[in-house]
C-alpha atoms as a PDB file:
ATOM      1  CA  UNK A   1     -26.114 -67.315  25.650  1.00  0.00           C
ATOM      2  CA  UNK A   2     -26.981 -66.319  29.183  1.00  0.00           C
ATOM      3  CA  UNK A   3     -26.542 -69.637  30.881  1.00  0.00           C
ATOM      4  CA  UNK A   4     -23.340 -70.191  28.617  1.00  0.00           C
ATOM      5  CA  UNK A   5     -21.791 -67.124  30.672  1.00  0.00           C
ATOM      6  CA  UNK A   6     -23.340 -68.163  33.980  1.00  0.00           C
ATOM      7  CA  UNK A   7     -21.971 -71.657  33.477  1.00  0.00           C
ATOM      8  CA  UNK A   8     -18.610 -70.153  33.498  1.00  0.00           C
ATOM      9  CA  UNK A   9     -18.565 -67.616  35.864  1.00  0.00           C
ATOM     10  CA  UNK A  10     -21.041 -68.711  38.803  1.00  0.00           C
ATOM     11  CA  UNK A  11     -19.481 -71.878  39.891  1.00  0.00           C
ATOM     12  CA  UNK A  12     -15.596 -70.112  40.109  1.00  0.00           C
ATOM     13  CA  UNK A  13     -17.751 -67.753  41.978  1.00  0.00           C
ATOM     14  CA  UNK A  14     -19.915 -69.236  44.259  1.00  0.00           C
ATOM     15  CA  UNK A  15     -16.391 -71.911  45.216  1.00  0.00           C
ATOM     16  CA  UNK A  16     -14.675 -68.045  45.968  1.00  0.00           C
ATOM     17  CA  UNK A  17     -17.458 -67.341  48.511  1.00  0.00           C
ATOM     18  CA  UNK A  18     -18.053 -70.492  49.992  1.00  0.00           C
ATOM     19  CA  UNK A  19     -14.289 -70.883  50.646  1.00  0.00           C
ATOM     20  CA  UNK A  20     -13.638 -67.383  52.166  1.00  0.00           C
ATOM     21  CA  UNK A  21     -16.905 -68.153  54.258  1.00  0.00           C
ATOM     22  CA  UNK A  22     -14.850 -70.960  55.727  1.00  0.00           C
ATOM     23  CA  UNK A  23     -17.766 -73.737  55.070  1.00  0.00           C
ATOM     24  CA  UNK A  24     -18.129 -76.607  53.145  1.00  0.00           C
ATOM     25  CA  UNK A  25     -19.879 -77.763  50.763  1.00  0.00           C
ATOM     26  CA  UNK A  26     -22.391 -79.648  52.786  1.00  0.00           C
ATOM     27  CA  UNK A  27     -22.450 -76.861  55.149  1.00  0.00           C
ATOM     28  CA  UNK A  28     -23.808 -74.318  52.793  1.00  0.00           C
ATOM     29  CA  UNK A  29     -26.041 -77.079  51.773  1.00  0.00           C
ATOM     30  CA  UNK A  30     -27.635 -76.813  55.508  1.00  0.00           C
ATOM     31  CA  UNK A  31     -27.835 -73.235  55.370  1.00  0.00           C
ATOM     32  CA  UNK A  32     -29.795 -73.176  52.417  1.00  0.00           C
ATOM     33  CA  UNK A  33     -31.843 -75.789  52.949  1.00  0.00           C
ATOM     34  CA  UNK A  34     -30.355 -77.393  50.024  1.00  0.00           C
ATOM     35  CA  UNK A  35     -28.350 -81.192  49.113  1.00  0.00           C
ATOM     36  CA  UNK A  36     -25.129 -81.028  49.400  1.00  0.00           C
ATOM     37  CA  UNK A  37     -25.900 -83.105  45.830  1.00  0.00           C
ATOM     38  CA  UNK A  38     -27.192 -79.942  44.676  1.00  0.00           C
ATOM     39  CA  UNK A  39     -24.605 -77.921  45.849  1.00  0.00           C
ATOM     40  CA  UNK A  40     -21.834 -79.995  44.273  1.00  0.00           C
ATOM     41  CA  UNK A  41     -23.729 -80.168  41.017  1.00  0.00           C
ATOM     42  CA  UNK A  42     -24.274 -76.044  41.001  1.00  0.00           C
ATOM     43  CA  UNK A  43     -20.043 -75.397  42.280  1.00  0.00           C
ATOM     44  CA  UNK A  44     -19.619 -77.795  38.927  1.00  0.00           C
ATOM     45  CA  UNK A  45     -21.621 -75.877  36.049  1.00  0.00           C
ATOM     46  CA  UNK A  46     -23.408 -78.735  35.836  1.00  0.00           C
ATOM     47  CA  UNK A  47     -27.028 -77.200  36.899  1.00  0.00           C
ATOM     48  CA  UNK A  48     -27.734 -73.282  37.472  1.00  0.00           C
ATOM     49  CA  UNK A  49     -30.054 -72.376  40.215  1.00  0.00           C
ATOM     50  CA  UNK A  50     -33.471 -71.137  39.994  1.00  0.00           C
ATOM     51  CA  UNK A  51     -34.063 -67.788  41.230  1.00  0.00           C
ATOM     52  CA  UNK A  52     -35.171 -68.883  44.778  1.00  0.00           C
ATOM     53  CA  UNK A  53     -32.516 -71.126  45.010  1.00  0.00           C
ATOM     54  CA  UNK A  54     -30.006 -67.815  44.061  1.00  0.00           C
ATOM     55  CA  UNK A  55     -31.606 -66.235  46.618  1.00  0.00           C
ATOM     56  CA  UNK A  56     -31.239 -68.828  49.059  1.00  0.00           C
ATOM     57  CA  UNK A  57     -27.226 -68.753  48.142  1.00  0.00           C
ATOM     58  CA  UNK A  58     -27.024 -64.714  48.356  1.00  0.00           C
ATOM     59  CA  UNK A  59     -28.730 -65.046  51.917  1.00  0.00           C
ATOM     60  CA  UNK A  60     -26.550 -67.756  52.916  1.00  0.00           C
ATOM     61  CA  UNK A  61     -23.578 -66.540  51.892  1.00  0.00           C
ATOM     62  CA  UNK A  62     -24.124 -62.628  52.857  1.00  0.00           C
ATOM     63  CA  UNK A  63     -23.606 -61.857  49.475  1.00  0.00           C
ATOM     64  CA  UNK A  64     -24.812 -59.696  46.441  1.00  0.00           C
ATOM     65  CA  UNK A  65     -26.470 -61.878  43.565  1.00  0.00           C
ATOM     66  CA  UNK A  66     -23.889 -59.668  41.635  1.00  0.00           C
ATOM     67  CA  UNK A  67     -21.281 -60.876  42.474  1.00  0.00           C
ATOM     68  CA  UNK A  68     -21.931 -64.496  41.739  1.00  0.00           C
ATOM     69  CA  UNK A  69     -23.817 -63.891  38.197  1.00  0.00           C
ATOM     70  CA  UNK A  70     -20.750 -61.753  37.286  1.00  0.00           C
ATOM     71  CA  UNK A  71     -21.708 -58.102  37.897  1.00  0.00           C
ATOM     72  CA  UNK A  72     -19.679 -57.306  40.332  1.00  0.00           C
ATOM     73  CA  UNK A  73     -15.802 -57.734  40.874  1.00  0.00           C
ATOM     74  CA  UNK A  74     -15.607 -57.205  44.686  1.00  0.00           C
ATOM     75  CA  UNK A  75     -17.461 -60.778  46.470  1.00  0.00           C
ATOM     76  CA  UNK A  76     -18.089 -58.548  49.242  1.00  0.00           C
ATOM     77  CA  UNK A  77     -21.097 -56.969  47.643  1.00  0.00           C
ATOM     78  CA  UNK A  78     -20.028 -53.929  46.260  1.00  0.00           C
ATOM     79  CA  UNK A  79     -20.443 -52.435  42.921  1.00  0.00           C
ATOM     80  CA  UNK A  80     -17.363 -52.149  40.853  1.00  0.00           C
ATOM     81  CA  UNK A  81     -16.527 -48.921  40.593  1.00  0.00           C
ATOM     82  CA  UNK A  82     -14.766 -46.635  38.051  1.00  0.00           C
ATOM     83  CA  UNK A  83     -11.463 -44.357  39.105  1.00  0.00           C
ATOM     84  CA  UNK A  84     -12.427 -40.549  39.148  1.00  0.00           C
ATOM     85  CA  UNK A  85     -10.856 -38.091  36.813  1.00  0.00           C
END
């Protein structure tokens, strides 16, 4: 059930980043010592990423694993947070 809701979320998510990061795919392939296979295959649903290779995308990217697992709203790291009363 997990993966089900990664598969949907993560790819939209980790596209969202890359894109306002201004690199491509086989950029962020380079960065995380990574294929740019893999890459395309992870921005697809078709394969999630271990934890190291997470990691390896939140360093790259300068970005919380939160946001791309679907935690977090913001993509710039920061908790979502609730209006005060």
């Amino acid at each position: 059930m997990v993966a089900a809701m990664l598969t949907k979320s993560f790819p939209k998510r980790l596209v969202e980043a890359r894109e306002l990061r201004g690199l491509t795919q086989g950029q962020l392939a380079h960065k995380t010592k990574t294929s740019q296979v893999w890459s395309c295959h992870v921005e697809r649903g078709r394969r999630l990423p271990s934890i190291p290779g997470l990691l390896k995308l939140v360093k790259a990217l300068n970005i919380s694993a939160d946001f791309l697992i679907g935690h977090s709203i913001n993509n710039n790291g920061k908790p979502k947070t609730k209006g005060k009363k």
